[in-house]
PDB file of N, CA and C in Angstrom:
ATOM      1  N   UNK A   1     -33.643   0.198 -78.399  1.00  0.00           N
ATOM      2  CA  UNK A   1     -33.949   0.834 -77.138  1.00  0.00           C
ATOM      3  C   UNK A   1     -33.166   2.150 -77.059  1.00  0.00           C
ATOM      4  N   UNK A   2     -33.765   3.233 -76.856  1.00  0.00           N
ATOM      5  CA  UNK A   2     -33.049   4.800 -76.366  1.00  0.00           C
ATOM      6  C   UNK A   2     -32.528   4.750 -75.129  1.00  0.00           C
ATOM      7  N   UNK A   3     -31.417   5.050 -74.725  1.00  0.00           N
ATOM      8  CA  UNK A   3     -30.778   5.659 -73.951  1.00  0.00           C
ATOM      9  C   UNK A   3     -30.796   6.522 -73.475  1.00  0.00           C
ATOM     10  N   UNK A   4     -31.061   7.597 -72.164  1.00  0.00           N
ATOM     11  CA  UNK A   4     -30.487   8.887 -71.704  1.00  0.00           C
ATOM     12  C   UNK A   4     -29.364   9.131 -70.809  1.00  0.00           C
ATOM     13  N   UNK A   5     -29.123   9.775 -70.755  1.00  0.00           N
ATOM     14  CA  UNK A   5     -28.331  10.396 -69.563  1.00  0.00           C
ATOM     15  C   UNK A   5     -28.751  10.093 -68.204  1.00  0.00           C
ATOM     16  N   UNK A   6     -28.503   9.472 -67.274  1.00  0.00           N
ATOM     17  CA  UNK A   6     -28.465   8.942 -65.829  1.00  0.00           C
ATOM     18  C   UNK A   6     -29.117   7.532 -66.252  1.00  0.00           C
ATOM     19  N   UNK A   7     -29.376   6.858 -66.885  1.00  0.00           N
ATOM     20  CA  UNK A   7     -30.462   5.956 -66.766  1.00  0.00           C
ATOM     21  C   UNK A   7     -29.437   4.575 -66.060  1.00  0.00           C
ATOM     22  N   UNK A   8     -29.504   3.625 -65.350  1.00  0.00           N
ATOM     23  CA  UNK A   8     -29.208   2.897 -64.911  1.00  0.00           C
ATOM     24  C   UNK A   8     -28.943   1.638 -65.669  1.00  0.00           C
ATOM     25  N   UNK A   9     -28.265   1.085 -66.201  1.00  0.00           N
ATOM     26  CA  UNK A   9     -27.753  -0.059 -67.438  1.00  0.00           C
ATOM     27  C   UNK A   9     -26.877  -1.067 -66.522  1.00  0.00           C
ATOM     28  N   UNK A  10     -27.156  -2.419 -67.239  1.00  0.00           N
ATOM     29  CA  UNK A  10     -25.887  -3.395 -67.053  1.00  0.00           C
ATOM     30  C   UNK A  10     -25.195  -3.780 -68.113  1.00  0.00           C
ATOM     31  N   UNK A  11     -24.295  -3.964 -68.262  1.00  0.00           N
ATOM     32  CA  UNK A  11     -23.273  -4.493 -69.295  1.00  0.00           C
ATOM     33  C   UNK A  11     -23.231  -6.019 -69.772  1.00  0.00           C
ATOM     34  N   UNK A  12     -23.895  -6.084 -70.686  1.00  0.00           N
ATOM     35  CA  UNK A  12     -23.554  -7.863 -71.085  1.00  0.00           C
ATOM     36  C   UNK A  12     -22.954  -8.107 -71.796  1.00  0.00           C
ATOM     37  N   UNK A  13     -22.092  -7.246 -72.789  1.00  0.00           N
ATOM     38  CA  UNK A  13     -20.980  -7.980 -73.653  1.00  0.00           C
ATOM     39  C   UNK A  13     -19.960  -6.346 -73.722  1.00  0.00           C
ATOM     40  N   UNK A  14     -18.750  -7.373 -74.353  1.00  0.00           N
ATOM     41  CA  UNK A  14     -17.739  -5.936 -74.367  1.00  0.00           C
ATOM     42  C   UNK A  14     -17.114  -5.785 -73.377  1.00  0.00           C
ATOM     43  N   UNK A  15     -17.004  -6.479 -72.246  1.00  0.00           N
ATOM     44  CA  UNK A  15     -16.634  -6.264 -70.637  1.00  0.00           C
ATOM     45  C   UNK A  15     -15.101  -5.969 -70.713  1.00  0.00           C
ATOM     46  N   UNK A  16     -14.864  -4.064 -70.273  1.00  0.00           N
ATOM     47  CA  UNK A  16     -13.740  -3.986 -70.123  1.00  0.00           C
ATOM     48  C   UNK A  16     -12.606  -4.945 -69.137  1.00  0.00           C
ATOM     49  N   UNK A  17     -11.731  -5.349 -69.713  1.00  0.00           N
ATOM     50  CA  UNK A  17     -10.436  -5.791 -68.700  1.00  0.00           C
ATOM     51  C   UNK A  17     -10.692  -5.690 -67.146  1.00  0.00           C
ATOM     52  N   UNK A  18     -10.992  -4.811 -66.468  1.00  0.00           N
ATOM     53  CA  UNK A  18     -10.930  -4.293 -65.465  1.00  0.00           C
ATOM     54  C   UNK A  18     -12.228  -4.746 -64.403  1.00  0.00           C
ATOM     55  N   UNK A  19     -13.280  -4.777 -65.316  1.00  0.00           N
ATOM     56  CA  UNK A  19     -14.333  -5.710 -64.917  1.00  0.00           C
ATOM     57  C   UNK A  19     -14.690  -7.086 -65.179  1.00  0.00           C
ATOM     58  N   UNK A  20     -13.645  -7.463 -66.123  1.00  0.00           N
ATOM     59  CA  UNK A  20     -14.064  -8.886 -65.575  1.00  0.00           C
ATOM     60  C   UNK A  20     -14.345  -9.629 -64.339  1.00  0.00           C
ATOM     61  N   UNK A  21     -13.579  -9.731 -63.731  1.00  0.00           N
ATOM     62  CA  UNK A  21     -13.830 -10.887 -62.567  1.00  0.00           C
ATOM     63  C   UNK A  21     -14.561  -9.704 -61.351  1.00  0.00           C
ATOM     64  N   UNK A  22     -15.005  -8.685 -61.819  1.00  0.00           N
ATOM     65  CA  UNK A  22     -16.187  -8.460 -60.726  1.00  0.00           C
ATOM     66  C   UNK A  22     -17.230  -9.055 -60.378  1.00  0.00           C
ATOM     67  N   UNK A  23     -18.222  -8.570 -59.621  1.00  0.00           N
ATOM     68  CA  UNK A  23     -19.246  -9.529 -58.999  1.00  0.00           C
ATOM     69  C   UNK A  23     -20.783  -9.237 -60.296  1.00  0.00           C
ATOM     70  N   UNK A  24     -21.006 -10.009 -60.755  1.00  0.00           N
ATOM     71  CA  UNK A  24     -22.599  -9.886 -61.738  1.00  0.00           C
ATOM     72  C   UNK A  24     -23.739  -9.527 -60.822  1.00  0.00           C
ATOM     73  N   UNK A  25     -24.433  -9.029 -61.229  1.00  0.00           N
ATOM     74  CA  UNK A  25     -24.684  -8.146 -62.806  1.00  0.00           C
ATOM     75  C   UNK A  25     -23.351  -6.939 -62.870  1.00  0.00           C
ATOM     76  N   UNK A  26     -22.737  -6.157 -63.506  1.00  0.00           N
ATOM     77  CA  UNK A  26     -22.325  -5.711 -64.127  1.00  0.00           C
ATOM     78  C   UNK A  26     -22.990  -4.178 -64.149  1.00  0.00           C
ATOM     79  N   UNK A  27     -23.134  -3.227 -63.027  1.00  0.00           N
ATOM     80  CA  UNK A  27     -23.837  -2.304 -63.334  1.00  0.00           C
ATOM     81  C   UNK A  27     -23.101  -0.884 -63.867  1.00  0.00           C
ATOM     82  N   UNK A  28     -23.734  -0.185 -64.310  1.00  0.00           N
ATOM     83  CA  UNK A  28     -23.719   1.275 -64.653  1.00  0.00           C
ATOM     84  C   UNK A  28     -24.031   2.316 -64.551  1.00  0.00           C
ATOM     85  N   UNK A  29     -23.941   3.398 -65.223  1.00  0.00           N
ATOM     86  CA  UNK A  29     -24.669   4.940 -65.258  1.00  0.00           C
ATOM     87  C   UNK A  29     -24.312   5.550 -66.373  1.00  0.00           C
ATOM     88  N   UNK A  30     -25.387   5.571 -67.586  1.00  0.00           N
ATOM     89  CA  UNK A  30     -25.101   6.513 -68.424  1.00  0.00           C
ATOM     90  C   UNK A  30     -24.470   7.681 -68.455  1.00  0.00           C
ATOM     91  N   UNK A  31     -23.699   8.242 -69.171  1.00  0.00           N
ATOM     92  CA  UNK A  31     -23.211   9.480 -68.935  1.00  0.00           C
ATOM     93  C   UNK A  31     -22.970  10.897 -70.070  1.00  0.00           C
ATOM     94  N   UNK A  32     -23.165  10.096 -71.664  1.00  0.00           N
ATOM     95  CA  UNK A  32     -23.547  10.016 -72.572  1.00  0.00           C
ATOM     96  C   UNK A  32     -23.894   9.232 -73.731  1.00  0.00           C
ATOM     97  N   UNK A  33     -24.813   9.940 -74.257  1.00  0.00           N
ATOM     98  CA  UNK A  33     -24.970   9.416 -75.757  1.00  0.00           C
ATOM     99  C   UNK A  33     -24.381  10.232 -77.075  1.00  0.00           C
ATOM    100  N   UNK A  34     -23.887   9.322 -77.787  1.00  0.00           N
ATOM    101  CA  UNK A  34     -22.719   9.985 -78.950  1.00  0.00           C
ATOM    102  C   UNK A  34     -23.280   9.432 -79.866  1.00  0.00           C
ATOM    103  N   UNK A  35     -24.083   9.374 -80.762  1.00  0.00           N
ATOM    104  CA  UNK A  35     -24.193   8.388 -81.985  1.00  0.00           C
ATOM    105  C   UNK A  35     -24.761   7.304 -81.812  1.00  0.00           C
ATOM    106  N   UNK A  36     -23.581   6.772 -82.330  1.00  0.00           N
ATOM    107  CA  UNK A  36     -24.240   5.038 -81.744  1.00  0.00           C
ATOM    108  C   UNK A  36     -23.670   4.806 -80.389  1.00  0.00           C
ATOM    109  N   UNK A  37     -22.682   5.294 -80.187  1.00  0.00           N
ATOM    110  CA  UNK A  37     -21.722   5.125 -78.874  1.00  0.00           C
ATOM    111  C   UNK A  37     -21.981   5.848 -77.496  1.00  0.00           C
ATOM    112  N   UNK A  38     -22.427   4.626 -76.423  1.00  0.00           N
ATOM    113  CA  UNK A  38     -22.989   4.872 -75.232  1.00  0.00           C
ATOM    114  C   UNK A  38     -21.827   5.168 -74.449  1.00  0.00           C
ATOM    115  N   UNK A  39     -21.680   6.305 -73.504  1.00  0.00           N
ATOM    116  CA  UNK A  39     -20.626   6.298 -72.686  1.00  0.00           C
ATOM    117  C   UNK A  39     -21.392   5.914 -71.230  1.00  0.00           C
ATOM    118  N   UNK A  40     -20.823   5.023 -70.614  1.00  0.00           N
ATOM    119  CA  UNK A  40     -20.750   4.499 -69.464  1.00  0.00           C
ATOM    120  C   UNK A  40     -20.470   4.551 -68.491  1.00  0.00           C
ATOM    121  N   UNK A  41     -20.438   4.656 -67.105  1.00  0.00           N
ATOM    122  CA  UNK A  41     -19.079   4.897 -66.146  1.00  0.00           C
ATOM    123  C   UNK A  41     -19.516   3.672 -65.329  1.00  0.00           C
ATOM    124  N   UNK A  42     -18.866   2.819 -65.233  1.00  0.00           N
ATOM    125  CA  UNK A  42     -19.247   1.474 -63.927  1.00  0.00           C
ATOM    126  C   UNK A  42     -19.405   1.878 -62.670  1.00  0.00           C
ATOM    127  N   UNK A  43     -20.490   1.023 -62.352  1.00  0.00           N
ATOM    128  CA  UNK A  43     -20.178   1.127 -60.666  1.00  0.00           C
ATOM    129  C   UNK A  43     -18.730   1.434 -60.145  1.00  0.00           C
ATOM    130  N   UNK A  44     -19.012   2.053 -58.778  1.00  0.00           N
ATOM    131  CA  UNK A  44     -17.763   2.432 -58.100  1.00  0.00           C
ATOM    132  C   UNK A  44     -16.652   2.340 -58.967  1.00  0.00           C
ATOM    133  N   UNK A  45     -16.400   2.911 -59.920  1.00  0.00           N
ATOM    134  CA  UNK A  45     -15.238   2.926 -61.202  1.00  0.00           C
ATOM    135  C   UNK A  45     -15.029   4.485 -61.676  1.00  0.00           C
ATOM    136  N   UNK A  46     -13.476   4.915 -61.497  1.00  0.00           N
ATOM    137  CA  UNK A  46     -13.860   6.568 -61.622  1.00  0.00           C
ATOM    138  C   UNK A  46     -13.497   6.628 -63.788  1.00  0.00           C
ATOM    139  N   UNK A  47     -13.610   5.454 -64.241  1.00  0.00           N
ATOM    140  CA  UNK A  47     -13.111   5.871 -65.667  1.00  0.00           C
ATOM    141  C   UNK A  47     -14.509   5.649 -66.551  1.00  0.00           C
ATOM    142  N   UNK A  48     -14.160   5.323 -67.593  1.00  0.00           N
ATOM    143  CA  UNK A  48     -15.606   5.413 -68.522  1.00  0.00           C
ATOM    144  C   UNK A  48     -15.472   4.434 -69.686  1.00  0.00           C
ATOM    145  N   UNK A  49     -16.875   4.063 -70.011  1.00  0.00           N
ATOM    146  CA  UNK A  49     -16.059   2.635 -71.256  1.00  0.00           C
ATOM    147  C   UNK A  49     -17.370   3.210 -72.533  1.00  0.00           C
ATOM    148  N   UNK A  50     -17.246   2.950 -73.339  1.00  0.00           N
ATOM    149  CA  UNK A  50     -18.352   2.837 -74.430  1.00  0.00           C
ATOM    150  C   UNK A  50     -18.321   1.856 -75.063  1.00  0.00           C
ATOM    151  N   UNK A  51     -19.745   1.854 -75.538  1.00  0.00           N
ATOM    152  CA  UNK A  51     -20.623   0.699 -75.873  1.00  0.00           C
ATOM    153  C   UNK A  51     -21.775   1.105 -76.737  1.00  0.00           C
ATOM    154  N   UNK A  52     -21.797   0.093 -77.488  1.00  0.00           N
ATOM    155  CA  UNK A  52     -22.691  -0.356 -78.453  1.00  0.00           C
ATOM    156  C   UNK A  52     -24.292  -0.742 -77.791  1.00  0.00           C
ATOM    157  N   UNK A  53     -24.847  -0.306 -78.511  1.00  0.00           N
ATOM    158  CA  UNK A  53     -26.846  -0.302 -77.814  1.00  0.00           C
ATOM    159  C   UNK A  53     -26.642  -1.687 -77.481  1.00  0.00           C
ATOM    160  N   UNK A  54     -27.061  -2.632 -78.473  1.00  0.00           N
ATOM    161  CA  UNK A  54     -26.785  -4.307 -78.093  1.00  0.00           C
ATOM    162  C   UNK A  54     -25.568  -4.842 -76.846  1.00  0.00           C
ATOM    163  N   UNK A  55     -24.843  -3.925 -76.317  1.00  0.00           N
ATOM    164  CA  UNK A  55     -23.742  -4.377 -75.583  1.00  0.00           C
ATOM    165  C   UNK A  55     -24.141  -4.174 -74.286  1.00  0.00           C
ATOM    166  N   UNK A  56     -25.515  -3.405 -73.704  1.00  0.00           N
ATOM    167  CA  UNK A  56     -26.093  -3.217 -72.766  1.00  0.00           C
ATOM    168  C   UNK A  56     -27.300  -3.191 -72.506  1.00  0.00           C
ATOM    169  N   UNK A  57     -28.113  -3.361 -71.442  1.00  0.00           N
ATOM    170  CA  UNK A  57     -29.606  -3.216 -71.325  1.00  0.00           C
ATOM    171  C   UNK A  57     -29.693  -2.742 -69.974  1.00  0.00           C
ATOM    172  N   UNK A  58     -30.830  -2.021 -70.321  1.00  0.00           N
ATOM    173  CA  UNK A  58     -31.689  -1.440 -69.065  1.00  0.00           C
ATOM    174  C   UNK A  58     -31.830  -2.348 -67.905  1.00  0.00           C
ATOM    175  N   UNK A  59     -31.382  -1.598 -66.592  1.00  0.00           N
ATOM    176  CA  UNK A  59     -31.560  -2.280 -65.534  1.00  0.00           C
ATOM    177  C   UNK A  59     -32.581  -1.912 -64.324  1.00  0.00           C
ATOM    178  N   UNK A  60     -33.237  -2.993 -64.674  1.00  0.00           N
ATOM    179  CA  UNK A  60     -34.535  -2.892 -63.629  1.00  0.00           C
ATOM    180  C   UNK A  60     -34.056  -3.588 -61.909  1.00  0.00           C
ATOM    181  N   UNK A  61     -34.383  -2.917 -61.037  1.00  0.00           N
ATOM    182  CA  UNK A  61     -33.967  -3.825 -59.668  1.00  0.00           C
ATOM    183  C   UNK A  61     -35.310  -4.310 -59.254  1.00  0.00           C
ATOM    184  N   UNK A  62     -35.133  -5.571 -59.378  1.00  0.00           N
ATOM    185  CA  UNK A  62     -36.502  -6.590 -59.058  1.00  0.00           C
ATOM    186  C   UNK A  62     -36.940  -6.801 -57.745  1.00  0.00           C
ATOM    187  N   UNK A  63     -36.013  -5.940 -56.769  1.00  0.00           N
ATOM    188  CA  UNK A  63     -36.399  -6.078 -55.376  1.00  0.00           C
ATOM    189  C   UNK A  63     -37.468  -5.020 -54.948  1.00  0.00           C
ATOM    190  N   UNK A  64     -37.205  -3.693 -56.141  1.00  0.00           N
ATOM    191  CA  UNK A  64     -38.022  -3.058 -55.777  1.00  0.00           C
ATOM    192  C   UNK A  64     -39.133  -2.511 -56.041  1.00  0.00           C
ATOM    193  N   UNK A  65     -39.197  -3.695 -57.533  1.00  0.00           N
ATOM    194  CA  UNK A  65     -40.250  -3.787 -58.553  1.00  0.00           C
ATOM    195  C   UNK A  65     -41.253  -4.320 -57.475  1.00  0.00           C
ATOM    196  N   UNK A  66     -40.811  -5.681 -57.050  1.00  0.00           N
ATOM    197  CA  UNK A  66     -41.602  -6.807 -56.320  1.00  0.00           C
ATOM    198  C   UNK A  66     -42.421  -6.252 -54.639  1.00  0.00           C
ATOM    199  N   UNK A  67     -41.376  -4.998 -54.309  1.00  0.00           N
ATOM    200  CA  UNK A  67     -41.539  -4.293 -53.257  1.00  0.00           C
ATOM    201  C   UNK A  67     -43.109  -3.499 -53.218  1.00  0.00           C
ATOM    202  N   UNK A  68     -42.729  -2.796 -54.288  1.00  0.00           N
ATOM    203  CA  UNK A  68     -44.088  -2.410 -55.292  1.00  0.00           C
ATOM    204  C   UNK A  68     -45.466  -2.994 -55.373  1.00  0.00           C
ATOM    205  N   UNK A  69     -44.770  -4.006 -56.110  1.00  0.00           N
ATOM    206  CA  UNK A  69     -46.213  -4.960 -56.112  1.00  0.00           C
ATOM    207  C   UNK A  69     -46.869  -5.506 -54.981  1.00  0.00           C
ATOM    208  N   UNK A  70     -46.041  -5.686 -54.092  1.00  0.00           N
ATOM    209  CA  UNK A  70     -46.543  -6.315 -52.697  1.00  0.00           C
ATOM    210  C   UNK A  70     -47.405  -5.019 -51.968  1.00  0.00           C
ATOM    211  N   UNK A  71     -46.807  -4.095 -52.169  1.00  0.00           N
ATOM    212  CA  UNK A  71     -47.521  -2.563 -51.631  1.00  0.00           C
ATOM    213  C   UNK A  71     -48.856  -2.737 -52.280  1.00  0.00           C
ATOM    214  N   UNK A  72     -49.256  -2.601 -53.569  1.00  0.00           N
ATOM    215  CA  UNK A  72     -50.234  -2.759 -54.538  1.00  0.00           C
ATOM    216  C   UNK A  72     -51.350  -3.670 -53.752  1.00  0.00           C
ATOM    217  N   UNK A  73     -50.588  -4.542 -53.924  1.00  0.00           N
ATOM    218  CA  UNK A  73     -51.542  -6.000 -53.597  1.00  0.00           C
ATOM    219  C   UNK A  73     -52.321  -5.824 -52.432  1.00  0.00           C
ATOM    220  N   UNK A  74     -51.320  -5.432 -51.267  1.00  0.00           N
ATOM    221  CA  UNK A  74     -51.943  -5.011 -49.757  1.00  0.00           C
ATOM    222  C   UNK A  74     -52.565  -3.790 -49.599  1.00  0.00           C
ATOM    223  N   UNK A  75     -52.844  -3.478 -50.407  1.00  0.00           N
ATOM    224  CA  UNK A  75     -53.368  -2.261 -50.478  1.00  0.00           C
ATOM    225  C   UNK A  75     -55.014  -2.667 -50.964  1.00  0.00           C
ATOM    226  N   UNK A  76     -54.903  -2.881 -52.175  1.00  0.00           N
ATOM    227  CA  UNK A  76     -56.181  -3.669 -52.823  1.00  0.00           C
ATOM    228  C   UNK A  76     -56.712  -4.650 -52.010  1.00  0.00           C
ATOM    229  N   UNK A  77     -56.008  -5.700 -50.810  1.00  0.00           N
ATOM    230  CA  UNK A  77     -56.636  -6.620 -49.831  1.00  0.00           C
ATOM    231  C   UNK A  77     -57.545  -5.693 -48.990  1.00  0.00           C
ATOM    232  N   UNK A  78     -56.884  -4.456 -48.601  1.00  0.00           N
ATOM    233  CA  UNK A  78     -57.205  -3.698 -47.652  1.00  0.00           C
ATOM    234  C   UNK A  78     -58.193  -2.743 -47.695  1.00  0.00           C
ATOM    235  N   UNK A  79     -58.587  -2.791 -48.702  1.00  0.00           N
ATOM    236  CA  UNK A  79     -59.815  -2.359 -49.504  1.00  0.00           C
ATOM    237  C   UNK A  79     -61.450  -2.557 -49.209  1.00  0.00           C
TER     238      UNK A  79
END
């Protein structure tokens, strides 16, 4: 999976010290790409961690996926 710059990520392995015992999911904000090495900055966190492609994935918010679809749907009823 490619990476850019702003894209919205959660963290599933590699979890700096500092985030452990935060609340899951684990979110982010790209900030760069280096190579193989993703730079990160956590939620409300002013420092930065890097990571490995496999150490993160794209984060979709399902509230507003589903928000979406319900728009869709009522829309097509309304038809």
């Amino acid at each position: 999976m490619k990476f850019k710059k702003g894209d919205k990520v959660e963290i599933i392995s590699n979890i700096p010290f500092g985030l452990l015992y935060d609340s899951s999911p684990l979110l982010g904000t790209v900030i760069s790409v280096d190579g193989f090495y993703i730079i990160v900055r956590p939620r409300y966190k002013r420092y930065t961690a890097e990571f490995y492609e496999n150490e993160i994935k794209q984060y979709k918010n399902i509230k507003k996926e589903r928000k979406l679809k319900l728009k869709h749907i009522n829309k097509v009823q309304n038809d």
